[in-house]
N, C-alpha and C. Protein backbone atom coordinates (compact mmCIF):
# COMPACT_ATOMS: atom_id res chain seq x y z
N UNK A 1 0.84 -1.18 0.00
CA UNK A 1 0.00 0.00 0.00
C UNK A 1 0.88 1.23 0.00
N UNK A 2 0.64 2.40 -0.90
CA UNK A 2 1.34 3.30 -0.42
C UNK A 2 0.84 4.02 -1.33
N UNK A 3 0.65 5.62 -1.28
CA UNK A 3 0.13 6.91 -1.64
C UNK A 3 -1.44 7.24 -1.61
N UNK A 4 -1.81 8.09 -2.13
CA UNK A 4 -3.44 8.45 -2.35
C UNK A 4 -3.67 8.51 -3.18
N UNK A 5 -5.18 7.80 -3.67
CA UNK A 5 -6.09 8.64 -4.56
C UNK A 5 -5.86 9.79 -4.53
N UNK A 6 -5.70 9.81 -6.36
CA UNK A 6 -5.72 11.75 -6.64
C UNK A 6 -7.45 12.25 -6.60
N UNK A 7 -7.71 13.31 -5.75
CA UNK A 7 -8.78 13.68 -5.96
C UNK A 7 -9.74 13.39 -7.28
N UNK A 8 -11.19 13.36 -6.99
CA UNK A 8 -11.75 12.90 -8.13
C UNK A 8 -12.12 14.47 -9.08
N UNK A 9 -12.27 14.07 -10.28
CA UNK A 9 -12.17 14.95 -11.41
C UNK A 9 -13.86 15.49 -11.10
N UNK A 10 -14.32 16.42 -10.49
CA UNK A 10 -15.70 16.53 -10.62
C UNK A 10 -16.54 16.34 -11.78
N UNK A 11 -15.07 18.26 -12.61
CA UNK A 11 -15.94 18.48 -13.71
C UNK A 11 -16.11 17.50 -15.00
N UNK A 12 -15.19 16.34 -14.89
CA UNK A 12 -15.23 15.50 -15.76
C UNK A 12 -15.96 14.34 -15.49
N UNK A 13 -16.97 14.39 -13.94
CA UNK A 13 -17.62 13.29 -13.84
C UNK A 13 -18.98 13.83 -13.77
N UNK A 14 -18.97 15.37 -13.89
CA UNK A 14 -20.78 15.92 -14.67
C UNK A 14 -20.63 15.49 -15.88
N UNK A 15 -19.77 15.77 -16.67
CA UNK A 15 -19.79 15.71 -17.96
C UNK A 15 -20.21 14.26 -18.54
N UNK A 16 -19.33 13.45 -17.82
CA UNK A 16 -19.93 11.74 -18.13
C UNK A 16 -21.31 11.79 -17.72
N UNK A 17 -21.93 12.11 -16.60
CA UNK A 17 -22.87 11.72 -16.09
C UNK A 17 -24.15 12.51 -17.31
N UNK A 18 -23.74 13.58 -17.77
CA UNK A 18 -24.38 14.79 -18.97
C UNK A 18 -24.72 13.77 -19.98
N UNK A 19 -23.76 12.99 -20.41
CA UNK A 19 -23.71 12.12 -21.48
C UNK A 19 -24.28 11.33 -21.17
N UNK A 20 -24.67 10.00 -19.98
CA UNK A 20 -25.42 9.12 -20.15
C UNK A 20 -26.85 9.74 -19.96
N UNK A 21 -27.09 10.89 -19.38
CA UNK A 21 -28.20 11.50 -19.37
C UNK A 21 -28.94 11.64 -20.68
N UNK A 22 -27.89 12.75 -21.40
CA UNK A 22 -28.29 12.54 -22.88
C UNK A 22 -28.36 11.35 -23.58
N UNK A 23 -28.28 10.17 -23.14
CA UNK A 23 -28.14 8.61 -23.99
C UNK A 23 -29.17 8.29 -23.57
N UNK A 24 -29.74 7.90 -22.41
CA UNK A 24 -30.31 7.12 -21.33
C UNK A 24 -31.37 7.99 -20.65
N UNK A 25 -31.85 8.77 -21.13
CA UNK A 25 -33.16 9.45 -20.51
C UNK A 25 -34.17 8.84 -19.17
N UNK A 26 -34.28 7.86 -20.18
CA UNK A 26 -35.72 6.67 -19.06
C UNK A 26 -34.67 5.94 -18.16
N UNK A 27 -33.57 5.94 -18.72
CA UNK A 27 -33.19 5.50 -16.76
C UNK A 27 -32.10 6.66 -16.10
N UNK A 28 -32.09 7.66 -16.34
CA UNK A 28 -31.22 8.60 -15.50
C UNK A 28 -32.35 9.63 -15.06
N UNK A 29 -32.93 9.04 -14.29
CA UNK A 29 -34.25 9.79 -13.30
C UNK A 29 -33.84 10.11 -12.20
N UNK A 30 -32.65 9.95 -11.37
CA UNK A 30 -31.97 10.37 -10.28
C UNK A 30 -32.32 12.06 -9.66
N UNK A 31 -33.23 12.14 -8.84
CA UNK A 31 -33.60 13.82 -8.47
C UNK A 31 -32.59 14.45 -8.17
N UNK A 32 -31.10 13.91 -7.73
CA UNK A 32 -29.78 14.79 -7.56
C UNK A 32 -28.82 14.18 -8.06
N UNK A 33 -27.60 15.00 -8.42
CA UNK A 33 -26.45 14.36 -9.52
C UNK A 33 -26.43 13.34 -8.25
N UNK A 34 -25.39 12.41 -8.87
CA UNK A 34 -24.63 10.83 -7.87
C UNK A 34 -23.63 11.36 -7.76
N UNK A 35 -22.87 11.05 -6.58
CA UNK A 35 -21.96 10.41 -5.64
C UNK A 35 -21.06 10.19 -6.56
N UNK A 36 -19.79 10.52 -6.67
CA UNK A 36 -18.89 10.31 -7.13
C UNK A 36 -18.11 9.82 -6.36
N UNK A 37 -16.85 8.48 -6.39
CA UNK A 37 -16.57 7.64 -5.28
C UNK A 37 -15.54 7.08 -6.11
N UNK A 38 -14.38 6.38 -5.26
CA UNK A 38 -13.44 5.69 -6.06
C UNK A 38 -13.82 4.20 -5.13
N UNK A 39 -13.38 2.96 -5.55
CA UNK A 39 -12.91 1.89 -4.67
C UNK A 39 -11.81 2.08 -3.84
N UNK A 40 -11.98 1.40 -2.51
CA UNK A 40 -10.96 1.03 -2.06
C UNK A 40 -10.08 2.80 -1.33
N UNK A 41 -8.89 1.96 -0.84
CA UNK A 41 -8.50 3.15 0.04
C UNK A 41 -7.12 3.42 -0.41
N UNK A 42 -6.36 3.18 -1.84
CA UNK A 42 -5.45 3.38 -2.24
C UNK A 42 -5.40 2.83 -3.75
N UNK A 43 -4.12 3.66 -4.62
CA UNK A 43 -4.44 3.36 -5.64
C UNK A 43 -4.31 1.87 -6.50
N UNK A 44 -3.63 1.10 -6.17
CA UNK A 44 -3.45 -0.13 -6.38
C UNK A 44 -4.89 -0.76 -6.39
N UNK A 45 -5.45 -0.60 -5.05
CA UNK A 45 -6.74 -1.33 -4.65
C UNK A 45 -7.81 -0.77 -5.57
N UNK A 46 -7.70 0.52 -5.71
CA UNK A 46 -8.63 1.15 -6.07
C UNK A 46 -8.62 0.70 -7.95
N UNK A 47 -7.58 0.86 -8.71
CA UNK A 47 -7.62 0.53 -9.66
C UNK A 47 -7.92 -1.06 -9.86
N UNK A 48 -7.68 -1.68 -9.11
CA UNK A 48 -7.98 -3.25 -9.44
C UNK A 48 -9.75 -3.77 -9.12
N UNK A 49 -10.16 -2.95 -7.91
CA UNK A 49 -11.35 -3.41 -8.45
C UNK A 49 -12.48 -2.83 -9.25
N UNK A 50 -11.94 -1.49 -9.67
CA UNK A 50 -12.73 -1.04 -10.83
C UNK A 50 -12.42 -1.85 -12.09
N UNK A 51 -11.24 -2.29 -12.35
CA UNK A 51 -10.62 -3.80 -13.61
C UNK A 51 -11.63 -4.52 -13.32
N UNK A 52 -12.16 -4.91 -11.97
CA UNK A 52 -12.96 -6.28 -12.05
C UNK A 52 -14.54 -5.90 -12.05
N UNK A 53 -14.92 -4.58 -11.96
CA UNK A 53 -16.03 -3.75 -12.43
C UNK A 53 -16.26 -4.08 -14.12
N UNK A 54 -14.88 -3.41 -14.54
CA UNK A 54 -15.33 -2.92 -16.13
C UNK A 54 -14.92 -4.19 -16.81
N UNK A 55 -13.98 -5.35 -16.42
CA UNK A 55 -14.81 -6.68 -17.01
C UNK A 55 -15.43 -7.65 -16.92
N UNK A 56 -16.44 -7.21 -15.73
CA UNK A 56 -17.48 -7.78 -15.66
C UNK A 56 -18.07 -8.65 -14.52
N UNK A 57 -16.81 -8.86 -13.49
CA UNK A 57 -16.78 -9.31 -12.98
C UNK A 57 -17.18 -8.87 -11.28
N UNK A 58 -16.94 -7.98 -11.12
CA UNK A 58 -17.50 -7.37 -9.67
C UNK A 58 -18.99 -7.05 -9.84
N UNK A 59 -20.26 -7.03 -9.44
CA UNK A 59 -21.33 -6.66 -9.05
C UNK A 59 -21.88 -6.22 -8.17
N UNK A 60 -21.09 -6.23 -6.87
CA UNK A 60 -21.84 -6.07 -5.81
C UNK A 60 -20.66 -5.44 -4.89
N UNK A 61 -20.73 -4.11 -4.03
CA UNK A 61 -19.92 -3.69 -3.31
C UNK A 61 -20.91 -3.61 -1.60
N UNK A 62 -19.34 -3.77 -0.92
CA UNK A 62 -19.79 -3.61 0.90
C UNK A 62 -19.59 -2.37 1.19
N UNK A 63 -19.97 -1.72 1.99
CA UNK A 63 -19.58 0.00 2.79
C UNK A 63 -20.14 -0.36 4.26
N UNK A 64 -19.43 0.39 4.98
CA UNK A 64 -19.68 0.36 6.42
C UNK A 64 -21.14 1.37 6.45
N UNK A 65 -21.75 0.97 6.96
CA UNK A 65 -23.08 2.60 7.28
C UNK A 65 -22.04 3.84 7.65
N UNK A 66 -21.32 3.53 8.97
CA UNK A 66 -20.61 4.73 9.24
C UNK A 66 -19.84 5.11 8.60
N UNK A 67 -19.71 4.88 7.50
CA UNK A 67 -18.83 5.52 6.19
C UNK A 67 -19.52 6.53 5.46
N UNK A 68 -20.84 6.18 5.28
CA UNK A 68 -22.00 7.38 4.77
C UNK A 68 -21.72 8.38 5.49
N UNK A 69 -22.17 7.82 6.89
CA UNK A 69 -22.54 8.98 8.28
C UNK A 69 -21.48 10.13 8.18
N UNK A 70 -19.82 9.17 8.19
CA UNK A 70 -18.67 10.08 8.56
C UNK A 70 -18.60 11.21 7.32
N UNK A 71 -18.70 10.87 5.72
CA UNK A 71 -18.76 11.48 4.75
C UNK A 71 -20.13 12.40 4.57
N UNK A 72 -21.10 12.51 5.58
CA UNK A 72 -22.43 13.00 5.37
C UNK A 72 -22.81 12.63 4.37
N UNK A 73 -23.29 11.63 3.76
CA UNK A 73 -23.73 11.27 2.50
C UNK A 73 -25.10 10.30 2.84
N UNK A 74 -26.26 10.49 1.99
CA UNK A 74 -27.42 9.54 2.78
C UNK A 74 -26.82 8.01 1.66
N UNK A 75 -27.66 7.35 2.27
CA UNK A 75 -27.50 5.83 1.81
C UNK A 75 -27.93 6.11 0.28
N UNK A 76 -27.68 5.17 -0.42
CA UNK A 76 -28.03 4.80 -1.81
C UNK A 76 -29.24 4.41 -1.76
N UNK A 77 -30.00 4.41 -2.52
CA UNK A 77 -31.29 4.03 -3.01
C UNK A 77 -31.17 3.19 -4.45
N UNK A 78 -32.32 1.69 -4.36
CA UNK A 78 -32.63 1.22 -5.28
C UNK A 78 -32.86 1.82 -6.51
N UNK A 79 -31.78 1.83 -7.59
CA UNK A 79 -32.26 2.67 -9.11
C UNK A 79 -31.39 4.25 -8.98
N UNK A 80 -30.90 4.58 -8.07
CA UNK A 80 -30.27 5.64 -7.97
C UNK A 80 -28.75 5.43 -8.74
N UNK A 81 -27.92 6.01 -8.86
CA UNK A 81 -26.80 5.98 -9.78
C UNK A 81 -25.41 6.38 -8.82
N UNK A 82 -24.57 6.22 -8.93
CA UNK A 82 -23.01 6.63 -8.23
C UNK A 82 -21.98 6.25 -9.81
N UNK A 83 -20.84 7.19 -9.87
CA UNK A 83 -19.92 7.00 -10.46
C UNK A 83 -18.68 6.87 -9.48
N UNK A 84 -17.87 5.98 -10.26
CA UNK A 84 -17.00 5.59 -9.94
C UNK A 84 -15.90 5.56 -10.69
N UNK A 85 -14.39 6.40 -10.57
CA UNK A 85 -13.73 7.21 -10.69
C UNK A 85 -12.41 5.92 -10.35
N UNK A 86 -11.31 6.17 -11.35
CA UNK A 86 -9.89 5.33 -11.18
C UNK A 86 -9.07 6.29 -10.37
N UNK A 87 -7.86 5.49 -10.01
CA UNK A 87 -7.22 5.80 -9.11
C UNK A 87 -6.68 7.84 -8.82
N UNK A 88 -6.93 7.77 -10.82
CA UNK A 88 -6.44 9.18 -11.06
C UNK A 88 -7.10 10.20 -10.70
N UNK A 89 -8.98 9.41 -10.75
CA UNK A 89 -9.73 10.61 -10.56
C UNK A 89 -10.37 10.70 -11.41
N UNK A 90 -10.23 10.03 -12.76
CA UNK A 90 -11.21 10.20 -13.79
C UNK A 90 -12.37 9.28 -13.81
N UNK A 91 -13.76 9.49 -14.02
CA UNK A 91 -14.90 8.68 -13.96
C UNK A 91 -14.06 7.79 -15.41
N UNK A 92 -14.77 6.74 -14.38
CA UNK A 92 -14.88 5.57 -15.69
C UNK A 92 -16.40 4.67 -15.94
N UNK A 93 -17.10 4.46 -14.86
CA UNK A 93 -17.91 3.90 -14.96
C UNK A 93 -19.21 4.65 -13.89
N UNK A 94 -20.60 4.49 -14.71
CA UNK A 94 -21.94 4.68 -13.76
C UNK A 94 -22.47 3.52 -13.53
N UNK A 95 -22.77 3.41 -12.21
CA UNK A 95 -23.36 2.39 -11.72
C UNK A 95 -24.71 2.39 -11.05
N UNK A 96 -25.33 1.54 -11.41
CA UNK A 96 -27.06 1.73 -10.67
C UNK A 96 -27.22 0.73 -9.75
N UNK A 97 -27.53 0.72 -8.65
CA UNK A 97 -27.94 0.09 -7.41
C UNK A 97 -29.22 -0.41 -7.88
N UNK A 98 -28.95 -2.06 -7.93
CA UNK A 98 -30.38 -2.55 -7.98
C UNK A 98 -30.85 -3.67 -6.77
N UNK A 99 -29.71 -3.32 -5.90
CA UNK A 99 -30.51 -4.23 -4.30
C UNK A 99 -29.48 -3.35 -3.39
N UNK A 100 -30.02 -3.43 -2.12
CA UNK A 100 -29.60 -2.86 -1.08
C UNK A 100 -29.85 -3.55 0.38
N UNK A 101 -29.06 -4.07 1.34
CA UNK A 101 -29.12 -4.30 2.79
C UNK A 101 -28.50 -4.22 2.97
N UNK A 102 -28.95 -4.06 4.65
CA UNK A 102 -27.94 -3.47 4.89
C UNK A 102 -28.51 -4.59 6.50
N UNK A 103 -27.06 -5.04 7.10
CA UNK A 103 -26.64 -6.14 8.47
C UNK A 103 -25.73 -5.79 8.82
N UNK A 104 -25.32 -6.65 9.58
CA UNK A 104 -24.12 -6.63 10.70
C UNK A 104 -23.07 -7.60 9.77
N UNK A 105 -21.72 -7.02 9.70
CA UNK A 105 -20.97 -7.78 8.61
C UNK A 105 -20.82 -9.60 8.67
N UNK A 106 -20.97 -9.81 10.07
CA UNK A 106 -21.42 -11.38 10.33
C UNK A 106 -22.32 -12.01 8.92
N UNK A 107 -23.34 -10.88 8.82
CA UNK A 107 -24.41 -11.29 8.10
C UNK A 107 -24.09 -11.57 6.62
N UNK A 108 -22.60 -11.38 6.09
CA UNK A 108 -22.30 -11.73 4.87
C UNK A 108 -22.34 -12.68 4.34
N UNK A 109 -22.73 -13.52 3.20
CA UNK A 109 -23.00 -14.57 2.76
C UNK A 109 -22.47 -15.02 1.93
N UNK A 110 -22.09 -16.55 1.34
CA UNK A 110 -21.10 -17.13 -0.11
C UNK A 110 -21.53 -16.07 -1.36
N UNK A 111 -23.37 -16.59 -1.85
CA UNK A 111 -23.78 -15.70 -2.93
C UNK A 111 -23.23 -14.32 -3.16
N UNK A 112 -22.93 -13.35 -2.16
CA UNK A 112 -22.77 -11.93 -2.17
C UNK A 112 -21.11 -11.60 -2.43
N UNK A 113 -20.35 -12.95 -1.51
CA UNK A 113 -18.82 -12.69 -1.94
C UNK A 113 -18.62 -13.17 -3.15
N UNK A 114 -19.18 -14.28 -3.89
CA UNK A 114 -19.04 -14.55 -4.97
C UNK A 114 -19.20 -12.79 -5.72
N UNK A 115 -20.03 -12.61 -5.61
CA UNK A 115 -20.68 -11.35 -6.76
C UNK A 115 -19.39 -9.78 -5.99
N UNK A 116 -19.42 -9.79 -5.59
CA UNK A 116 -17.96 -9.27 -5.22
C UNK A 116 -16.96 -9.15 -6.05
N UNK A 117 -16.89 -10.18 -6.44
CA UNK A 117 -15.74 -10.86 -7.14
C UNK A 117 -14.45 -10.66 -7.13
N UNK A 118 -14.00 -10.44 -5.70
CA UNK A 118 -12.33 -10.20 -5.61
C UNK A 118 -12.02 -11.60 -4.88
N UNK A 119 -10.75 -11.29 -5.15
CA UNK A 119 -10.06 -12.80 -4.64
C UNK A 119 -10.17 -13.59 -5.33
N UNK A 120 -10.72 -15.09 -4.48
CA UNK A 120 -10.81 -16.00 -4.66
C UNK A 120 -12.73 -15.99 -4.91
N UNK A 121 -12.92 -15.51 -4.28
CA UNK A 121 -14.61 -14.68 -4.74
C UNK A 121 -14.99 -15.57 -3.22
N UNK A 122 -14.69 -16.35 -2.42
CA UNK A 122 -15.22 -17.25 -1.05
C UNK A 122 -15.41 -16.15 -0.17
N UNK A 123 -16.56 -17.18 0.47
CA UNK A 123 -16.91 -16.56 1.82
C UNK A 123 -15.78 -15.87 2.98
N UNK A 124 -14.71 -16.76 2.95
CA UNK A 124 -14.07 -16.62 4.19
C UNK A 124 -12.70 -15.80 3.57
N UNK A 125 -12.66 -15.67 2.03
CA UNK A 125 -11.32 -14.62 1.51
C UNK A 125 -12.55 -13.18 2.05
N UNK A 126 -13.53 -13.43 1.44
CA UNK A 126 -14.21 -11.74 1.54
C UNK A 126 -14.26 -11.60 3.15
N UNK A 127 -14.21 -12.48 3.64
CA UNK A 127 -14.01 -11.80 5.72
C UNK A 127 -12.92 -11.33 5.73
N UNK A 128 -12.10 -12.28 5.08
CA UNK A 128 -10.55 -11.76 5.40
C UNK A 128 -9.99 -10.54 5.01
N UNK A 129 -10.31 -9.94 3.95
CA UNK A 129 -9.87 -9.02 3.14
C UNK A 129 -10.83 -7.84 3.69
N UNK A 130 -12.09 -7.95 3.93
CA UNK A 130 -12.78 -6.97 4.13
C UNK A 130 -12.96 -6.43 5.61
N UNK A 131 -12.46 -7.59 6.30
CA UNK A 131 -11.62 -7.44 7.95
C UNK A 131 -10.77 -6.44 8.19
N UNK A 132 -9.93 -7.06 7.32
CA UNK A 132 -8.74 -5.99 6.99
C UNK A 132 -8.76 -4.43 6.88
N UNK A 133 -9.58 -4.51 5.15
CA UNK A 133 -9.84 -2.95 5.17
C UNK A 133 -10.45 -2.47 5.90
N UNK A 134 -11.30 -2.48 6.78
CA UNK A 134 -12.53 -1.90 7.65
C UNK A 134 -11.21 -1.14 9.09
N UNK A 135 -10.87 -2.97 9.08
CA UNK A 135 -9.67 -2.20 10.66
C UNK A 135 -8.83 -0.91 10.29
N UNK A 136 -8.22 -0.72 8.62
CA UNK A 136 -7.56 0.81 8.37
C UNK A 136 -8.43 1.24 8.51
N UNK A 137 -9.74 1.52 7.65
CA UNK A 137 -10.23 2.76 7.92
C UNK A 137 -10.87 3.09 8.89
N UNK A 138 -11.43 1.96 9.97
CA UNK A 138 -12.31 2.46 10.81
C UNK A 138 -12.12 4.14 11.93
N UNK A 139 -9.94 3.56 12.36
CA UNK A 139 -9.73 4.52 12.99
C UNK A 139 -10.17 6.16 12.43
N UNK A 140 -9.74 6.28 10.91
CA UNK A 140 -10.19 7.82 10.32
C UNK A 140 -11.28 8.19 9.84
N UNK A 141 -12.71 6.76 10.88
CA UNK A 141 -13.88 7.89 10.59
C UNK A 141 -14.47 8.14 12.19
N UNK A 142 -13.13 7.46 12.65
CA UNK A 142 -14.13 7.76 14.56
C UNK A 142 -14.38 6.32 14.98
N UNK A 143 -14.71 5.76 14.14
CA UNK A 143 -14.96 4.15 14.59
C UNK A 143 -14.78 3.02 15.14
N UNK A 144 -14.65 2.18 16.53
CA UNK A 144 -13.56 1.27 16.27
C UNK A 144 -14.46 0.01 15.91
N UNK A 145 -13.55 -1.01 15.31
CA UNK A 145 -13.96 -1.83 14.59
C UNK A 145 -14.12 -2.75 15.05
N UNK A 146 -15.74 -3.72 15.25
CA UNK A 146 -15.91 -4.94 15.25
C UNK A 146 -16.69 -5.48 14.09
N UNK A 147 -17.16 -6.92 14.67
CA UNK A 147 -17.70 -8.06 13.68
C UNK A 147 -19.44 -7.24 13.69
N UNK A 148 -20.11 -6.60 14.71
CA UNK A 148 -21.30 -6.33 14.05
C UNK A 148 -21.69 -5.12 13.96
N UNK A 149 -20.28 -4.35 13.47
CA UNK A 149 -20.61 -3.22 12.62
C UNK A 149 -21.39 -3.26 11.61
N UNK A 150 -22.71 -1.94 11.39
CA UNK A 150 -23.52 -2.09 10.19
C UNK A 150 -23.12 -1.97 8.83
N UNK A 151 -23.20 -2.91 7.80
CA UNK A 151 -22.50 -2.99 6.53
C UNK A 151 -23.40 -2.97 5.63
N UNK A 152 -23.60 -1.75 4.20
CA UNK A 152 -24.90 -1.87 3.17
C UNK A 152 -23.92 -2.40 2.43
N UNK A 153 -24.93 -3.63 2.17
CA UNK A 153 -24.47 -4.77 0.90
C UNK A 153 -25.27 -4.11 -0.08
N UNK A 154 -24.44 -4.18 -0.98
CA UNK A 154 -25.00 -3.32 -2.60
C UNK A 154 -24.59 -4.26 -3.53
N UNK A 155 -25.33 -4.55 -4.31
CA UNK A 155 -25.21 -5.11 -6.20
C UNK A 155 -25.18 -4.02 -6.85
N UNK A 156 -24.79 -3.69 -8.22
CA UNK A 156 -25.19 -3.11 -8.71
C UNK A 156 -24.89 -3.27 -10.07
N UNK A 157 -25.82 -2.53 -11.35
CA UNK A 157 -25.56 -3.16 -12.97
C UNK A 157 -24.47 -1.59 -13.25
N UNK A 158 -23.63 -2.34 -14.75
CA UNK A 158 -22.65 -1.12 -15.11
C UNK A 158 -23.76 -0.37 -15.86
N UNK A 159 -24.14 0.93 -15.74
CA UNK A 159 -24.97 1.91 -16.51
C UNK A 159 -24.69 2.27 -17.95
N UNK A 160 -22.70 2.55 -17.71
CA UNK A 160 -22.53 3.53 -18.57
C UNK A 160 -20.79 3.68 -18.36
N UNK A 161 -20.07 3.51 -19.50
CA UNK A 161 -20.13 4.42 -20.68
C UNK A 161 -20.61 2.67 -21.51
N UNK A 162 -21.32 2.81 -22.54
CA UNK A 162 -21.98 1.66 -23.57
C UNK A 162 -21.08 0.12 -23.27
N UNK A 163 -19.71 0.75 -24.01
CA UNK A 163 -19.02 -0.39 -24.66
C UNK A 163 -19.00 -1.63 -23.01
N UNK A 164 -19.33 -1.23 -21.27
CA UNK A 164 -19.18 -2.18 -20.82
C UNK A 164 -20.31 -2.08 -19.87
N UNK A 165 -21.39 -1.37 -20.36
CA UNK A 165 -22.77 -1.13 -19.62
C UNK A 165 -23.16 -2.80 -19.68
N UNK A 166 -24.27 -3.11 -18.38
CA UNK A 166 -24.72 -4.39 -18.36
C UNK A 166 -25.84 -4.23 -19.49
N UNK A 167 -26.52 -3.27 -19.73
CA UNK A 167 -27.76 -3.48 -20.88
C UNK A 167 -27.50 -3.08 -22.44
């Protein structure tokens, strides 16, 4: 691990978001722009699982609740949209939330780490790994970290840009 995410590119992630708007009318109904967000908490991490985003392979991301809270950001909503931005900062992909719960990270399941799809895609790599990251970040949102911290389990389809949208 070592350096930061470069800040994310705003004005270049209205502009994407302008464009699937203009493409995608009947599904970019979102009442406020999305959340612009990178993976992960460094650039290595962060670029690798947007790779397993844009081929196809990730579907479904974890967040702590108190990760919203600490960032003031409300939860995602079913059909709502977030972009998601590479290590540099540039949007690469829109994503639409099409399930949402949210448990105590205990409550994680094979089906959901599969759809994850990092690692080995197993139940007990996604504890391990997601153990991990939670214990860095917990200290820099106030948090300390246990097993039934609240965690929103999210799926979600690629929106946009075409060439690796799910539809």
């Amino acid at each position: 691990m070592s350096g930061a995410n470069a800040p994310v590119d705003g004005a270049a992630a209205d502009e994407f978001w302008a464009e699937y708007r203009a493409a995608r009318p009947d599904r970019a109904l979102d009442a406020e722009p999305p959340s612009v967000e990178v993976f992960g908490d460094h650039p290595a991490l962060t670029d690798e699982l947007l790779g397993l985003v844009l081929d196809g392979t990730k579907r479904a991301t974890a967040t702590l609740v108190a990760e919203f809270r600490h960032e003031g950001q409300p939860l995602p909503r079913v059909g709502s949209h977030w972009i998601a931005c590479d290590s540099a900062g540039r949007p690469r992909a829109i994503l639409r939330s099409t399930e949402l719960r949210i448990g105590p990270f205990s409550s994680v399941d094979a089906a959901f780490a599969f759809d994850e799809g990092e690692d080995d895609r197993t139940l007990e790599s996604w504890r391990d790994n997601h153990r991990r990251y939670w214990q860095r970040v917990c200290p820099g949102i106030g948090v300390e970290w246990h097993d039934d911290l609240d965690v929103l389990f999210e799926r979600f389809e690629v929106a946009w840009p075409p060439e690796v949208a799910d539809d």
